[in-house]
PDB file of N, CA and C in Angstrom:
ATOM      1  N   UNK A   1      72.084  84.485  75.313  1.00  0.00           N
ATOM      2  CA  UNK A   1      72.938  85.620  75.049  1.00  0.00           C
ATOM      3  C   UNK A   1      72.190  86.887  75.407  1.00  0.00           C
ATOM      4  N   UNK A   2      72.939  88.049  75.765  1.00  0.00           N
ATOM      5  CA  UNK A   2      72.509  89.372  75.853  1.00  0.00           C
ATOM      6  C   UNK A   2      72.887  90.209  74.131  1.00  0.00           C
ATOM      7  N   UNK A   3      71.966  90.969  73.786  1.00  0.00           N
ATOM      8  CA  UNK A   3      72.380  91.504  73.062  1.00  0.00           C
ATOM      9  C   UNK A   3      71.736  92.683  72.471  1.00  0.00           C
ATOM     10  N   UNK A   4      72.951  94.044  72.618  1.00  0.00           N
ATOM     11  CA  UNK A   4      72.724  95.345  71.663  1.00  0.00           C
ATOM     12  C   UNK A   4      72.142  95.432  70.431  1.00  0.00           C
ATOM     13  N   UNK A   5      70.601  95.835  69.997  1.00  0.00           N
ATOM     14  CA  UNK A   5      70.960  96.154  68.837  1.00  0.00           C
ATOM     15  C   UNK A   5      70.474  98.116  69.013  1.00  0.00           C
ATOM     16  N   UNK A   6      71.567  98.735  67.506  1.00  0.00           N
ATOM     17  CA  UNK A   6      71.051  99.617  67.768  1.00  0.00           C
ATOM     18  C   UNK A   6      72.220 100.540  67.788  1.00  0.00           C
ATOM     19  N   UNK A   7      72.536 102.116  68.108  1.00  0.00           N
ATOM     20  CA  UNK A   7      73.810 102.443  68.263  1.00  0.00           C
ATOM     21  C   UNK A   7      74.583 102.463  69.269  1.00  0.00           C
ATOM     22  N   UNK A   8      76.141 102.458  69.783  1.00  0.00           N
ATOM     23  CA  UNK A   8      76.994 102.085  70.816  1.00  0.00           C
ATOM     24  C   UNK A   8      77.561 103.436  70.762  1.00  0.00           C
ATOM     25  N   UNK A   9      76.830 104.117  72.228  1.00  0.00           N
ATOM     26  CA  UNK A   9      77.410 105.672  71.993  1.00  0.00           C
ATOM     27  C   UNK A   9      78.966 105.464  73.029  1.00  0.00           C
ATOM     28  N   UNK A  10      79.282 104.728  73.562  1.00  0.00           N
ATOM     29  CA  UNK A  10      80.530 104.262  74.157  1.00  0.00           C
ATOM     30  C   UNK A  10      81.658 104.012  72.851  1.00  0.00           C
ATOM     31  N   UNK A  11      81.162 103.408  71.984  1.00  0.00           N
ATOM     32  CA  UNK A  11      82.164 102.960  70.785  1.00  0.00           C
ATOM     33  C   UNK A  11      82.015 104.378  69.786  1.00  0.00           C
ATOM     34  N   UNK A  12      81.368 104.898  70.052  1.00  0.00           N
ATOM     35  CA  UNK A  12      80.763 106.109  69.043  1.00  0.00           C
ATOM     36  C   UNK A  12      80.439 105.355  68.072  1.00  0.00           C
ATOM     37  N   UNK A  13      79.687 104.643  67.613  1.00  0.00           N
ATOM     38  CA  UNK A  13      79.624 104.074  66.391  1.00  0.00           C
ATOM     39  C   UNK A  13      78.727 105.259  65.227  1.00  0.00           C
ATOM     40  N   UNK A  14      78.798 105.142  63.910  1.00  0.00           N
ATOM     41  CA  UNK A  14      78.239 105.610  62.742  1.00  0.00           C
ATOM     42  C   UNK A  14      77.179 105.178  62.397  1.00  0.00           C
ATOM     43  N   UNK A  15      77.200 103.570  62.188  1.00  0.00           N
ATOM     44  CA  UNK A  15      76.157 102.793  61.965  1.00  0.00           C
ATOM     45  C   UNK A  15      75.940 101.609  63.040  1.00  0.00           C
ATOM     46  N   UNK A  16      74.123 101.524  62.914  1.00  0.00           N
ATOM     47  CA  UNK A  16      73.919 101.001  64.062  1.00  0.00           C
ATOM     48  C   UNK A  16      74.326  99.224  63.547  1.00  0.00           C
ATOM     49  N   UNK A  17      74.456  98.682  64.695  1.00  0.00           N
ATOM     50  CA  UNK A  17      75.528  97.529  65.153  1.00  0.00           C
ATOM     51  C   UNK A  17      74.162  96.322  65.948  1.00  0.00           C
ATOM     52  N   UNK A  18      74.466  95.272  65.648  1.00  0.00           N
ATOM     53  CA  UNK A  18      73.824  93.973  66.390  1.00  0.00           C
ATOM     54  C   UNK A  18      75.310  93.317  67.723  1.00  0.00           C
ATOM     55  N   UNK A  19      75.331  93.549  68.672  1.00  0.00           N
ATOM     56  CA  UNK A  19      76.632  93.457  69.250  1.00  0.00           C
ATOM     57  C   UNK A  19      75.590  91.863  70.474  1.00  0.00           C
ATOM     58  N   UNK A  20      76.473  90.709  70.306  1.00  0.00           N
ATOM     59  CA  UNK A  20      75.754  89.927  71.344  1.00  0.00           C
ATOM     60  C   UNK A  20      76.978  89.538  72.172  1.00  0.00           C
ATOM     61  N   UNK A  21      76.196  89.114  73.035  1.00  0.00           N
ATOM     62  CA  UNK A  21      77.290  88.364  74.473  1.00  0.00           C
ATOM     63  C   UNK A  21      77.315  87.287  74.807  1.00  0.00           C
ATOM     64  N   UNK A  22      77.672  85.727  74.500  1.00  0.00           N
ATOM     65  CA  UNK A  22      76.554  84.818  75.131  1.00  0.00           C
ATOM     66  C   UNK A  22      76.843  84.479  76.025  1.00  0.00           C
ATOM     67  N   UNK A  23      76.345  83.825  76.902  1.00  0.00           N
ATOM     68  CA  UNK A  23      75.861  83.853  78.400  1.00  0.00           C
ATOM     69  C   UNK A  23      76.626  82.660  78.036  1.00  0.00           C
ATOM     70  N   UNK A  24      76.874  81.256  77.317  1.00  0.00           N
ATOM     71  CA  UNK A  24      78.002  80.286  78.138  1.00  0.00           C
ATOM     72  C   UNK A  24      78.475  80.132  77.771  1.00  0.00           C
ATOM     73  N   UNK A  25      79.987  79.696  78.369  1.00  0.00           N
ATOM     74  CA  UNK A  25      81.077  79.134  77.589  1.00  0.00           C
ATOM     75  C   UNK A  25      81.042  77.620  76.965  1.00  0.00           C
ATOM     76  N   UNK A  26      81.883  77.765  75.988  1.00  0.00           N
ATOM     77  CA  UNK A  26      82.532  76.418  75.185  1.00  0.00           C
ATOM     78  C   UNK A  26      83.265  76.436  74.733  1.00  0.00           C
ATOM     79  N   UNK A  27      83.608  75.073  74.433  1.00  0.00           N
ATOM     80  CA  UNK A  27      84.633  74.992  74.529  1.00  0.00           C
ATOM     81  C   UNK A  27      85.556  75.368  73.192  1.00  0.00           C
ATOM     82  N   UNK A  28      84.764  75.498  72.189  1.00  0.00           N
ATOM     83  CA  UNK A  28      85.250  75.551  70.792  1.00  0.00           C
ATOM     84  C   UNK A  28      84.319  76.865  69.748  1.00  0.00           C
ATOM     85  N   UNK A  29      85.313  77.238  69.084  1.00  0.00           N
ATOM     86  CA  UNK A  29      84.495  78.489  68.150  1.00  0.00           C
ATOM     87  C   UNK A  29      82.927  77.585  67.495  1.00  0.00           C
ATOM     88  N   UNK A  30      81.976  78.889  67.397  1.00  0.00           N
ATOM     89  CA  UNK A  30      80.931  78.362  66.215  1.00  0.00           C
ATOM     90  C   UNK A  30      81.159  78.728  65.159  1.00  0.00           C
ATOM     91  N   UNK A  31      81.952  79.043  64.100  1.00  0.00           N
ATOM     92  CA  UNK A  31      81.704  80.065  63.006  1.00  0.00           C
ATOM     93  C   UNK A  31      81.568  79.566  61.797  1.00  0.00           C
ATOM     94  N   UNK A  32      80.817  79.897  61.166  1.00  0.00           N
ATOM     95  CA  UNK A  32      80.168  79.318  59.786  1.00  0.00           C
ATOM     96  C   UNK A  32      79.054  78.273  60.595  1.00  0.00           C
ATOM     97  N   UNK A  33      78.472  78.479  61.666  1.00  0.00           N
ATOM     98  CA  UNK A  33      77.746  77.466  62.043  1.00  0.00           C
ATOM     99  C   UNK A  33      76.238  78.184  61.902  1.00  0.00           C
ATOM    100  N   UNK A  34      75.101  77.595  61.669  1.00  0.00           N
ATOM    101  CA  UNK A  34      73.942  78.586  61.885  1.00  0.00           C
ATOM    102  C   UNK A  34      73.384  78.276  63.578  1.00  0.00           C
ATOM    103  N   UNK A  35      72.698  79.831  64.110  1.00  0.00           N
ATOM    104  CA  UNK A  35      72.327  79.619  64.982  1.00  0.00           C
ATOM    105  C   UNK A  35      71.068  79.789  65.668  1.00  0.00           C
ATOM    106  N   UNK A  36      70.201  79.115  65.944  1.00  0.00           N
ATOM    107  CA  UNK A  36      68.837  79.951  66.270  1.00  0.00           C
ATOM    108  C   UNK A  36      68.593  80.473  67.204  1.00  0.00           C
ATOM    109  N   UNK A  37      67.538  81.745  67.122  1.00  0.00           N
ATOM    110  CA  UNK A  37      68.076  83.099  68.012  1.00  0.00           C
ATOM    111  C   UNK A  37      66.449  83.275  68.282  1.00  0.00           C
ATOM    112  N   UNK A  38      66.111  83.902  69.372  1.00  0.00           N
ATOM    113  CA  UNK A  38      65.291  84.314  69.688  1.00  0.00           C
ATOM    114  C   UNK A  38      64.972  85.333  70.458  1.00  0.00           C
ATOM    115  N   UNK A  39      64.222  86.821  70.456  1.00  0.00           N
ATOM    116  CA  UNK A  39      64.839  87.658  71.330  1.00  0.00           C
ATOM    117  C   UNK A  39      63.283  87.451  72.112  1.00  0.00           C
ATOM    118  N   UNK A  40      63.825  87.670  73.499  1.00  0.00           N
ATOM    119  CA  UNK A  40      62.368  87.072  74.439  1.00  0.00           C
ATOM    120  C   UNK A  40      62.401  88.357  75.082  1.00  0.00           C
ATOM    121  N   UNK A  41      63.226  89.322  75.020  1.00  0.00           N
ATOM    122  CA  UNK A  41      63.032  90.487  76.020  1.00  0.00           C
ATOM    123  C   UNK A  41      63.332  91.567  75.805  1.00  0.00           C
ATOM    124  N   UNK A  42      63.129  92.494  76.490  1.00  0.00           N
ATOM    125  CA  UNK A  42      64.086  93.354  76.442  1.00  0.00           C
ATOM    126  C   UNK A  42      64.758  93.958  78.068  1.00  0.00           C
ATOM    127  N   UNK A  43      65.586  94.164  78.325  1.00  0.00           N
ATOM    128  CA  UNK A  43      66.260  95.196  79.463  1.00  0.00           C
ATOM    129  C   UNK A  43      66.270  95.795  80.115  1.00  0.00           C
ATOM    130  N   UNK A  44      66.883  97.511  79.121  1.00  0.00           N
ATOM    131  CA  UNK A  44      66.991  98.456  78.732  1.00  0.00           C
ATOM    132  C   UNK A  44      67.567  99.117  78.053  1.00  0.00           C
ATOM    133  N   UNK A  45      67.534 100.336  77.921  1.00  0.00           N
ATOM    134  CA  UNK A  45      67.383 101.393  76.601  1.00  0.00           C
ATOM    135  C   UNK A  45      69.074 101.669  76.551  1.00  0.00           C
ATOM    136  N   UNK A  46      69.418 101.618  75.338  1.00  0.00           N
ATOM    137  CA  UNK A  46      71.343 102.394  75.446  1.00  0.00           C
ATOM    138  C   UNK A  46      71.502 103.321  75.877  1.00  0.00           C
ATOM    139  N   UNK A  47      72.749 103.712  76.151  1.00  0.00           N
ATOM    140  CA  UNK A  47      73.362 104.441  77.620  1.00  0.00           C
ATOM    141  C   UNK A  47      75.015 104.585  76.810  1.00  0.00           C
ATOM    142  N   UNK A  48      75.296 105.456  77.512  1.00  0.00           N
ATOM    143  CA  UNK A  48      76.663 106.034  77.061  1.00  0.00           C
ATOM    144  C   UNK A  48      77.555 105.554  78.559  1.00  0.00           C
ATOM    145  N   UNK A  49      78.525 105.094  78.631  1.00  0.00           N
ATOM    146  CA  UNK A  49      79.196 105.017  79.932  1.00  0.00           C
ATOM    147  C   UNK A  49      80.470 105.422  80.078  1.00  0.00           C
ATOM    148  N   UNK A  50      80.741 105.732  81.096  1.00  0.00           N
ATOM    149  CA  UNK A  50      82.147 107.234  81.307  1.00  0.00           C
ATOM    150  C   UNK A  50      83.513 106.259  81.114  1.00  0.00           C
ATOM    151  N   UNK A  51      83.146 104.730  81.611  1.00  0.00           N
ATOM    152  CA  UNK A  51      84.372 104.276  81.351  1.00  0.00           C
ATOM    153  C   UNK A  51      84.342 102.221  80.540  1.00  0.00           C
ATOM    154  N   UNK A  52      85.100 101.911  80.118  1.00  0.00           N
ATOM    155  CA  UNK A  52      85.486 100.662  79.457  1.00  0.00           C
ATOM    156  C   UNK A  52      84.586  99.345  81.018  1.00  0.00           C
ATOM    157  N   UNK A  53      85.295  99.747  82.222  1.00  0.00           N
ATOM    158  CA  UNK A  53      84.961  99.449  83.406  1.00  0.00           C
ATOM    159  C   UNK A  53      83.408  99.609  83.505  1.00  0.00           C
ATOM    160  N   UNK A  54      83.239 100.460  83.362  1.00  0.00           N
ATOM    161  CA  UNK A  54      81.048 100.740  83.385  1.00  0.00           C
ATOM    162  C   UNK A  54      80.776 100.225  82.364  1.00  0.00           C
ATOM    163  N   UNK A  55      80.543 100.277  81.496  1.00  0.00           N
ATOM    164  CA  UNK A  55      80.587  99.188  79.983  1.00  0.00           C
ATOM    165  C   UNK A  55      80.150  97.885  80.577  1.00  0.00           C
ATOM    166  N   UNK A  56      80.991  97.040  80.888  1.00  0.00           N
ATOM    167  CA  UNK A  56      81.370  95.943  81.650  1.00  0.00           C
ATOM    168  C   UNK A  56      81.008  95.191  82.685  1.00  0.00           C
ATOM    169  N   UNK A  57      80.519  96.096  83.293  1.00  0.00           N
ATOM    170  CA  UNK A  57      79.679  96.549  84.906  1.00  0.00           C
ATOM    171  C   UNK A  57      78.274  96.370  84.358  1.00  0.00           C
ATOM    172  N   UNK A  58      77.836  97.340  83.140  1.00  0.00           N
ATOM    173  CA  UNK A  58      76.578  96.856  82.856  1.00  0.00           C
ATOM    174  C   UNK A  58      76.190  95.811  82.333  1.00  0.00           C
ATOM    175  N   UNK A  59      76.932  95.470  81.680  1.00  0.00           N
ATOM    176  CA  UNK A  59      76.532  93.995  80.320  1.00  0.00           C
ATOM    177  C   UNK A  59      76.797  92.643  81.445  1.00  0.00           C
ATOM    178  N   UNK A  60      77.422  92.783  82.249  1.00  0.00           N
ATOM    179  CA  UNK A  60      77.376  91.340  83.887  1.00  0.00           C
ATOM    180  C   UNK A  60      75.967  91.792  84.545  1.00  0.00           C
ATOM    181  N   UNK A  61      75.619  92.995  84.490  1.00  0.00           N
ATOM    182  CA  UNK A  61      74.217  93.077  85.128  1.00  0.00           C
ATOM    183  C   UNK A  61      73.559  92.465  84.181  1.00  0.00           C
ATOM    184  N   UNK A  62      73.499  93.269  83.282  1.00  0.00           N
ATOM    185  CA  UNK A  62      72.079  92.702  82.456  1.00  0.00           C
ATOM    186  C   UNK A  62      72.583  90.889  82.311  1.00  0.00           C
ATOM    187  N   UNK A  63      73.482  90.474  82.621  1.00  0.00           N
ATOM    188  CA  UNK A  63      73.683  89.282  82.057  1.00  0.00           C
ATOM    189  C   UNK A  63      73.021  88.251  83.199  1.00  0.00           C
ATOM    190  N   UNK A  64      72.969  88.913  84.338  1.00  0.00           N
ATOM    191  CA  UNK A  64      72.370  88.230  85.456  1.00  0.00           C
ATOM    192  C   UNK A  64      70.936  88.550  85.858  1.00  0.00           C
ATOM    193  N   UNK A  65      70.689  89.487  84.908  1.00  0.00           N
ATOM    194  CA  UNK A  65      68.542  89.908  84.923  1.00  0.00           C
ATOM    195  C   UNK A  65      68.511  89.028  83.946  1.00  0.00           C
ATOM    196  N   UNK A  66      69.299  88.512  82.648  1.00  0.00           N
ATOM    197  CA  UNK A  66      68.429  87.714  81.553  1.00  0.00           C
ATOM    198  C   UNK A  66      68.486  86.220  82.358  1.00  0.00           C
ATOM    199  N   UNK A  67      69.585  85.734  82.952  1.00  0.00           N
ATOM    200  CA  UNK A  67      69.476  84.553  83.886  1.00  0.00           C
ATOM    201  C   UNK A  67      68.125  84.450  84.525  1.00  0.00           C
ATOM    202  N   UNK A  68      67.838  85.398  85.590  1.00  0.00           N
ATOM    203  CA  UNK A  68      66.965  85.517  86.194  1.00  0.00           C
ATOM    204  C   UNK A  68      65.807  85.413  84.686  1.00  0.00           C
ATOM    205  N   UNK A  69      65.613  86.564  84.253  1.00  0.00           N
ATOM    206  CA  UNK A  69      64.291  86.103  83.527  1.00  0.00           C
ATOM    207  C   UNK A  69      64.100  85.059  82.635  1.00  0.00           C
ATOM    208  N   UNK A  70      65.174  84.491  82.379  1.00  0.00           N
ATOM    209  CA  UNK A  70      65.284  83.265  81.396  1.00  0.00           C
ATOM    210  C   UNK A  70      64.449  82.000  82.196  1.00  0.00           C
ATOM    211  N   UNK A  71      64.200  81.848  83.589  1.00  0.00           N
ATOM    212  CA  UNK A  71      64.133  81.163  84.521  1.00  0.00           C
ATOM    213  C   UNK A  71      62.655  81.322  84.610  1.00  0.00           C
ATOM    214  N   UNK A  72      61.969  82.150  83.902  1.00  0.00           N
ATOM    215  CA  UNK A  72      60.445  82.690  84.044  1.00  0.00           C
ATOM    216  C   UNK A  72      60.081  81.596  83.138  1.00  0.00           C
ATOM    217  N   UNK A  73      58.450  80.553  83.425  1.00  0.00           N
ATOM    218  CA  UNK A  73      57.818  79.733  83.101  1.00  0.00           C
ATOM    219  C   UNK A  73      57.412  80.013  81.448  1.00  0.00           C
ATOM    220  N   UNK A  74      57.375  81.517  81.339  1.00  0.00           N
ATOM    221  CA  UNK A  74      56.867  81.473  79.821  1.00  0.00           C
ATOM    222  C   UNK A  74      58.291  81.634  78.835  1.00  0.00           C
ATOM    223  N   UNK A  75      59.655  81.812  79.155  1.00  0.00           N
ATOM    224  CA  UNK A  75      60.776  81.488  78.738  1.00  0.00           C
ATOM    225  C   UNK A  75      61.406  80.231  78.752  1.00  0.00           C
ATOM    226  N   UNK A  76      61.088  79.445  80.112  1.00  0.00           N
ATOM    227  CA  UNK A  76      61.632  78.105  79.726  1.00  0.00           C
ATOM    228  C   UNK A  76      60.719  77.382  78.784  1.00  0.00           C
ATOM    229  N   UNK A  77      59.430  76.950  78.534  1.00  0.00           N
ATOM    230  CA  UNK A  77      58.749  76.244  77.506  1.00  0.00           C
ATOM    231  C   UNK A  77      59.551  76.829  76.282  1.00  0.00           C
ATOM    232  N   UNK A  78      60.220  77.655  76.616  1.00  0.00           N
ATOM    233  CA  UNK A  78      60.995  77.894  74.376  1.00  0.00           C
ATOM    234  C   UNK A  78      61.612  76.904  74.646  1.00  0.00           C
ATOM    235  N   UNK A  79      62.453  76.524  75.051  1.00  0.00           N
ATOM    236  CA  UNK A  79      63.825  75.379  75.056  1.00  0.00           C
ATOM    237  C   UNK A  79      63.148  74.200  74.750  1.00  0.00           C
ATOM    238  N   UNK A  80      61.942  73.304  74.393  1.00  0.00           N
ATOM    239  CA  UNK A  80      61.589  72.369  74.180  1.00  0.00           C
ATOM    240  C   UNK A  80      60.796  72.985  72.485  1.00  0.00           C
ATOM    241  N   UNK A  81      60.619  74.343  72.158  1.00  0.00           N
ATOM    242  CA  UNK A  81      60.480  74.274  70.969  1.00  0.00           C
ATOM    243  C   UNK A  81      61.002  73.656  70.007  1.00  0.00           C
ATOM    244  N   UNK A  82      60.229  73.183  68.669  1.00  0.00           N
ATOM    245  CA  UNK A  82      60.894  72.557  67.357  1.00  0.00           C
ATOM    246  C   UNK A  82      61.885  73.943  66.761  1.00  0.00           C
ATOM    247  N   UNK A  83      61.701  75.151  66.969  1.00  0.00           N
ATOM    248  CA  UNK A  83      63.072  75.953  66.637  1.00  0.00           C
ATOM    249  C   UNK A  83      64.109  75.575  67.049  1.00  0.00           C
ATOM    250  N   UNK A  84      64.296  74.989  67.911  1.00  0.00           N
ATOM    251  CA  UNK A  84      65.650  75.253  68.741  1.00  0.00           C
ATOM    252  C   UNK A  84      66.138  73.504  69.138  1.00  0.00           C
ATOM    253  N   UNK A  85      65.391  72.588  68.263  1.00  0.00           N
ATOM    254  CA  UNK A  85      65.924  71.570  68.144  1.00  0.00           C
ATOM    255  C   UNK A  85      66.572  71.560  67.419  1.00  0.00           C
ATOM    256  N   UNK A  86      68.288  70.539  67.408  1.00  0.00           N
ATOM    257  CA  UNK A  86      69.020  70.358  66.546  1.00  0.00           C
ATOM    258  C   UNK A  86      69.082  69.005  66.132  1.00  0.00           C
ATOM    259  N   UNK A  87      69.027  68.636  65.087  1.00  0.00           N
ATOM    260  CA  UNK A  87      69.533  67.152  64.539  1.00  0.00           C
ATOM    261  C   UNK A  87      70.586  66.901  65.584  1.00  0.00           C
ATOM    262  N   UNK A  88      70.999  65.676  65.703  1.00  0.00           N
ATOM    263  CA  UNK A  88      71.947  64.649  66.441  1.00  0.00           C
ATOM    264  C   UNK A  88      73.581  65.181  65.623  1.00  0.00           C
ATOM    265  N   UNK A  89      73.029  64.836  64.330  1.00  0.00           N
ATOM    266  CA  UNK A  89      74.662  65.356  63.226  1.00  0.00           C
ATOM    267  C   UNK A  89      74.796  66.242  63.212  1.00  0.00           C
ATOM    268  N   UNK A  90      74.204  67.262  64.035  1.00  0.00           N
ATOM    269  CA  UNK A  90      74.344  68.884  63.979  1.00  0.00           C
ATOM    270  C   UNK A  90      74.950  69.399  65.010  1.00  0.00           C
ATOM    271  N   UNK A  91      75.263  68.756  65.912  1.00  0.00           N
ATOM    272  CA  UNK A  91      75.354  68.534  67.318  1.00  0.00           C
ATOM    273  C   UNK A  91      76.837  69.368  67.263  1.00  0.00           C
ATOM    274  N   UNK A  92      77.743  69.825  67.914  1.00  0.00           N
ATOM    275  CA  UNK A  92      78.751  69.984  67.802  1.00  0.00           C
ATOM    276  C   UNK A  92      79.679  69.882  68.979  1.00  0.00           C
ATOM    277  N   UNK A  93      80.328  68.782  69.337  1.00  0.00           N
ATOM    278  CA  UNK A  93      81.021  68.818  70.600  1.00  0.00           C
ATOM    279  C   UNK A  93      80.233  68.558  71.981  1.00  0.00           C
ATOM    280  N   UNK A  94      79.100  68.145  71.792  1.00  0.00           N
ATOM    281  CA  UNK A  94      78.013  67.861  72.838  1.00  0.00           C
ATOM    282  C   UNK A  94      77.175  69.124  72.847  1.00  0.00           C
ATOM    283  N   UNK A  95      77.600  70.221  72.049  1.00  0.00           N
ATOM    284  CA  UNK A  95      76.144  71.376  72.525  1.00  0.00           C
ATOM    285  C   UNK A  95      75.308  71.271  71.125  1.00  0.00           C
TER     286      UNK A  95
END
């Protein structure tokens, strides 16, 4: 996943916000599910954008730099961490 934390001067927000994106689809909601999270990077810095369209424009960029850096040797060894193993009965729908 990509994800904001921090304030959304596009939304004007009041209070600052954890806003994520995740990078794949499935086929079915998670909710009430727990999930383990790890933040391996960062980006860049928030930005105000003139339209809903630029918004949009940025978060597909950054969504294709975290691809790319997700693909970096010291990011893939996380995916075989004991964090991010799930039990078999935990499993949900094959993910």
């Amino acid at each position: 996943m990509v994800v904001s934390i921090g304030w959304n001067p596009y939304c004007k927000n009041t209070k600052k916000s954890m806003e994520t994106h995740n990078m794949n689809a499935f086929k079915e909601d998670f909710y009430g599910e727990i999930l383990n999270v790890a933040i391996v990077g960062y980006l860049r810095p928030e930005e105000n954008f003139d339209s809903l369209e630029s918004l949009i424009s940025a978060i597909q960029g950054d969504i294709e730099e975290a691809k790319k850096r997700l693909d970096l040797p010291e990011h893939l060894k996380l995916r075989e961490d004991n964090f991010f193993q799930v039990p078999k009965s935990k499993i949900m729908n094959g993910h």
